[in-house]
N, C-alpha and C. Protein backbone atom coordinates (compact mmCIF):
# COMPACT_ATOMS: atom_id res chain seq x y z
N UNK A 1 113.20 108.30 107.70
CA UNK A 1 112.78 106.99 107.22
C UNK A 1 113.51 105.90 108.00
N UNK A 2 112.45 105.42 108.89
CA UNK A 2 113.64 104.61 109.97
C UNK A 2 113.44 103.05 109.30
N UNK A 3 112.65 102.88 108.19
CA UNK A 3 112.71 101.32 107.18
C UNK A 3 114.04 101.31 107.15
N UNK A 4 114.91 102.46 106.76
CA UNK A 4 116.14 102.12 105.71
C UNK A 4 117.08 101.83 106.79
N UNK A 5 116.62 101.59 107.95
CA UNK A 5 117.68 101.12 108.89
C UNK A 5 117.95 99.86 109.76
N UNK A 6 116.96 99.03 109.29
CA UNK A 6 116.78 97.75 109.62
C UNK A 6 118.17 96.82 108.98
N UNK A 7 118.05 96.90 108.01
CA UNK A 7 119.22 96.08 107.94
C UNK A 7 119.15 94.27 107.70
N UNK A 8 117.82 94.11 107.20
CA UNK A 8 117.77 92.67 107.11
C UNK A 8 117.78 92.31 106.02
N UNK A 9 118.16 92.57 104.86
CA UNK A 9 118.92 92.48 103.55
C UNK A 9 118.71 90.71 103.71
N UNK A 10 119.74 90.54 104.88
CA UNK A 10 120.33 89.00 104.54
C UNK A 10 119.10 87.93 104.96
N UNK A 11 118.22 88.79 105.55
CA UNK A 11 117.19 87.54 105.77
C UNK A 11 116.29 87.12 104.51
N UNK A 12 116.29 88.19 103.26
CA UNK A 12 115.35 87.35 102.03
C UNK A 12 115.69 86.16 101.76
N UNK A 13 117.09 85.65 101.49
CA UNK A 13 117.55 84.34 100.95
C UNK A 13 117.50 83.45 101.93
N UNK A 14 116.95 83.53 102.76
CA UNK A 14 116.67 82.05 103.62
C UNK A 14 114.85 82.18 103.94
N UNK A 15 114.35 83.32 103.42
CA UNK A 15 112.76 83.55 104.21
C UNK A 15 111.62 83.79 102.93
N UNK A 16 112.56 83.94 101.61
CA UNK A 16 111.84 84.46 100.24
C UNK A 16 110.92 83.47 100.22
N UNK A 17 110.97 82.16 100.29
CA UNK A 17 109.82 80.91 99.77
C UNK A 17 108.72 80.99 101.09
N UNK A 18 109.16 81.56 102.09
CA UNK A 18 107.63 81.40 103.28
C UNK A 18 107.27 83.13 102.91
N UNK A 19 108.49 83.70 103.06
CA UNK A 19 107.32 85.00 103.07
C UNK A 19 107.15 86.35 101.91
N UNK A 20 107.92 85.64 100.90
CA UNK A 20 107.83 86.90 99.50
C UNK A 20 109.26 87.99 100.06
N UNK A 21 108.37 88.69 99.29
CA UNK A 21 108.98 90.05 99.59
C UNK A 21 108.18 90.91 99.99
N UNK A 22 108.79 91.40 101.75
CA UNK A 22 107.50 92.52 102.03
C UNK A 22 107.82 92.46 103.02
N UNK A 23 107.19 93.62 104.23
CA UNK A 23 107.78 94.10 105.21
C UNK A 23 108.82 93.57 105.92
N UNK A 24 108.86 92.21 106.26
CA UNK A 24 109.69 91.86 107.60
C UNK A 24 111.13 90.70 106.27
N UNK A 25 110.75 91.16 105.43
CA UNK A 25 112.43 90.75 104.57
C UNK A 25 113.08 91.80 103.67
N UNK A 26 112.79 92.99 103.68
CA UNK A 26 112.79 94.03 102.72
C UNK A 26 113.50 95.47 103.90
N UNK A 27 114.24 96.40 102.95
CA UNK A 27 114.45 97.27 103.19
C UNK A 27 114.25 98.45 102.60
N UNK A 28 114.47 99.74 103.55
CA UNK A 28 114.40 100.89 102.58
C UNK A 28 113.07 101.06 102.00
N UNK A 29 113.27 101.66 100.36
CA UNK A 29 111.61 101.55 99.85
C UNK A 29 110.87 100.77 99.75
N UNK A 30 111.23 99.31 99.42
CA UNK A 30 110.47 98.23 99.32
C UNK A 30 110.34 98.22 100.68
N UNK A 31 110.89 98.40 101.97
CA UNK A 31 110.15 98.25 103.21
C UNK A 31 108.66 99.04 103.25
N UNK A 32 109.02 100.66 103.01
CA UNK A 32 107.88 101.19 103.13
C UNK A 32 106.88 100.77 102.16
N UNK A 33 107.09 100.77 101.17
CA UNK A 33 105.70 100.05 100.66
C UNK A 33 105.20 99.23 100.82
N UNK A 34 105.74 98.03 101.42
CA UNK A 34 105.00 96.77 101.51
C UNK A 34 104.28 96.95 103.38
N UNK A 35 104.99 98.12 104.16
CA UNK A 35 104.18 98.52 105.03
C UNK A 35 102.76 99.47 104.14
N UNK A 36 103.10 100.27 103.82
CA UNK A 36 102.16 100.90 103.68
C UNK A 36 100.90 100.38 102.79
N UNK A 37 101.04 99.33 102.26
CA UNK A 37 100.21 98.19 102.03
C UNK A 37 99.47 97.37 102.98
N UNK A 38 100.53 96.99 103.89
CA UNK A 38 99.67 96.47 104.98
C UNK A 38 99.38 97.14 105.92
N UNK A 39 99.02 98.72 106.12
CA UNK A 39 98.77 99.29 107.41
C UNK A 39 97.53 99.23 107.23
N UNK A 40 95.94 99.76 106.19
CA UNK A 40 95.09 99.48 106.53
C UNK A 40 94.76 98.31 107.03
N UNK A 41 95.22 97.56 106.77
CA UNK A 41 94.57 96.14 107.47
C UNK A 41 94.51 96.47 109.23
N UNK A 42 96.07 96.83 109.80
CA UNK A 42 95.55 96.83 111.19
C UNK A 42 95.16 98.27 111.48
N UNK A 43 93.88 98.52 111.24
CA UNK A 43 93.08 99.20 111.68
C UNK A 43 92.27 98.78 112.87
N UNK A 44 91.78 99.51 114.04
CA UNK A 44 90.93 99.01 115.22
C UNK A 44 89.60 98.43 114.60
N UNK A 45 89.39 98.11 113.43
CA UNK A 45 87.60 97.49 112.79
C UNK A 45 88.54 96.15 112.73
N UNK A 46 89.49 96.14 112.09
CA UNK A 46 90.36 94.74 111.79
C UNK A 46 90.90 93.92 112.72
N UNK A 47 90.91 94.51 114.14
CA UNK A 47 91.71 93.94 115.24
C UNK A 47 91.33 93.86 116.45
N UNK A 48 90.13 94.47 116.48
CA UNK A 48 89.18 94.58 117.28
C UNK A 48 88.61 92.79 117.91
N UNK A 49 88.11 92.23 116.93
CA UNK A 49 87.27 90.66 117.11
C UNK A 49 88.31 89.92 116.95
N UNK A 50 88.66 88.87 117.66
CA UNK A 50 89.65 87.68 116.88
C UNK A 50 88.61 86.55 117.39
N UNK A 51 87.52 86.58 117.33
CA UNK A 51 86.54 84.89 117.46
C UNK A 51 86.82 84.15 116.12
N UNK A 52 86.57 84.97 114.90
CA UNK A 52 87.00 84.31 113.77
C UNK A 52 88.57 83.14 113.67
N UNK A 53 89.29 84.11 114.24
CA UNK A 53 90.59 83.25 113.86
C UNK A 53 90.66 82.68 115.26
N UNK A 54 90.25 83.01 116.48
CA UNK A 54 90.40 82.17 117.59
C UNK A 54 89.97 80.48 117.24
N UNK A 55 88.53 80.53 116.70
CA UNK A 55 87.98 79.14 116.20
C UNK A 55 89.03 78.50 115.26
N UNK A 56 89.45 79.13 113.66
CA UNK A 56 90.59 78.81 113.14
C UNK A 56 91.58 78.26 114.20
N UNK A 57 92.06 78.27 114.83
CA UNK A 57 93.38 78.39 115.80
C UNK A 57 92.86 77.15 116.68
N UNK A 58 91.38 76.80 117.03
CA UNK A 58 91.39 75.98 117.74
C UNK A 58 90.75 74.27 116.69
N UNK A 59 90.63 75.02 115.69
CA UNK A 59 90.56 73.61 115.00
C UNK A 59 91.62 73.01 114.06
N UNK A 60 92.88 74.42 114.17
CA UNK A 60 94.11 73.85 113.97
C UNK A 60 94.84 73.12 115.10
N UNK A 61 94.59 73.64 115.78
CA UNK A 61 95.15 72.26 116.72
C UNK A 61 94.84 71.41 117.39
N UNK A 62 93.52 71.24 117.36
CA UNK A 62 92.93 69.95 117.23
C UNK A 62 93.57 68.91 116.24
N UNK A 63 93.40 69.17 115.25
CA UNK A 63 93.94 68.49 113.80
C UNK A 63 95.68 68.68 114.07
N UNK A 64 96.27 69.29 114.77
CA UNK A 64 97.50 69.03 114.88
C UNK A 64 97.79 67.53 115.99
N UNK A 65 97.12 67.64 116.89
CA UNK A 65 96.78 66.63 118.01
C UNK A 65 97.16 65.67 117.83
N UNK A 66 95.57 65.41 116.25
CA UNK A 66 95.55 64.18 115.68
C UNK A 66 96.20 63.59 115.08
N UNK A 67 96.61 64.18 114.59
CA UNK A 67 98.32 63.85 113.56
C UNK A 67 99.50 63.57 114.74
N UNK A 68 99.32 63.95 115.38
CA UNK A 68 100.70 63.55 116.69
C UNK A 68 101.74 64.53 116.18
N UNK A 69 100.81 66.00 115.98
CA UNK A 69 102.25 66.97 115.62
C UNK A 69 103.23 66.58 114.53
N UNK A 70 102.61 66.16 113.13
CA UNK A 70 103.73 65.96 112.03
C UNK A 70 102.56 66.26 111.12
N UNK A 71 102.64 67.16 110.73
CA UNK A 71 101.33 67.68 109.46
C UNK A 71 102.41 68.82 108.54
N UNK A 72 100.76 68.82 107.55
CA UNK A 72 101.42 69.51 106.32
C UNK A 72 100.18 70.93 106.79
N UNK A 73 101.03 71.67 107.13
CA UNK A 73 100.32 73.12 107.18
C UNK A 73 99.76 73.73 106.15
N UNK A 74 100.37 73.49 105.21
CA UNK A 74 99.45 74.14 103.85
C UNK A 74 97.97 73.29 103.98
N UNK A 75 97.74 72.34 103.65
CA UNK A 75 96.28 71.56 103.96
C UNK A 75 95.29 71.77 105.40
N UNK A 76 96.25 71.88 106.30
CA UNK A 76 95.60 72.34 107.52
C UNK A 76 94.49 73.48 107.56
N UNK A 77 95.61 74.51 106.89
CA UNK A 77 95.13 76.24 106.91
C UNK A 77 94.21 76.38 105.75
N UNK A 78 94.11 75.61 105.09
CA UNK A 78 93.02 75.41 103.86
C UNK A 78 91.60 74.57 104.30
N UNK A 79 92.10 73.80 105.24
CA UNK A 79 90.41 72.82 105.78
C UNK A 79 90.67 73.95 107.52
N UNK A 80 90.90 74.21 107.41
CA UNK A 80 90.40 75.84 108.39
C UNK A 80 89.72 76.24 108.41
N UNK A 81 90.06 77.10 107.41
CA UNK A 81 89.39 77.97 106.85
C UNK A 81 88.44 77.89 105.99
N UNK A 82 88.22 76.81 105.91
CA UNK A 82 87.12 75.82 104.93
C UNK A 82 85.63 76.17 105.67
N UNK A 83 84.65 77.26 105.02
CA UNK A 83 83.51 77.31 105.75
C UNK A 83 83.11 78.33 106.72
N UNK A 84 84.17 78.94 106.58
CA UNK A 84 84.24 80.34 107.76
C UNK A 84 83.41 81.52 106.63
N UNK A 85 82.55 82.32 107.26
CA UNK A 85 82.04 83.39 106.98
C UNK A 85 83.20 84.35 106.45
């Protein structure tokens, strides 16, 4: 079990409010599970196309542009994704 050897214990208390708890702040068992939660996702059907999020990506920064680079990312990634299939 090579989770239990990471060793990033100390990164939850500075990373808990952006990223929970789960793979890349967690060790040990809570490592593996919160991988083994997210491994179907990268499957080759899942990772295969990125046009979807390429467009996302380019009308985030457009809208970053416009703002002169001082935005609120939560609203951004929400009128994004606003309308996508």
């Amino acid at each position: 079990m090579w989770g239990a050897d990471w060793g990033v214990g100390w990164r939850y208390t500075g990373m808990q409010e952006m990223l929970g708890c789960g793979f890349l702040t967690t060790d040990g068992e809570e490592w593996i599970g919160a991988r083994n939660g997210l491994k179907p996702a990268c499957n080759r059907n899942n990772t295969d196309g990125f046009e979807t999020l390429e467009k996302v990506n380019d009308k985030l920064l457009e809208r970053i542009e416009e703002r002169g680079g001082v935005v609120d990312m939560g609203s951004l990634l929400f009128d994004a994704v606003s309308g996508l299939p």
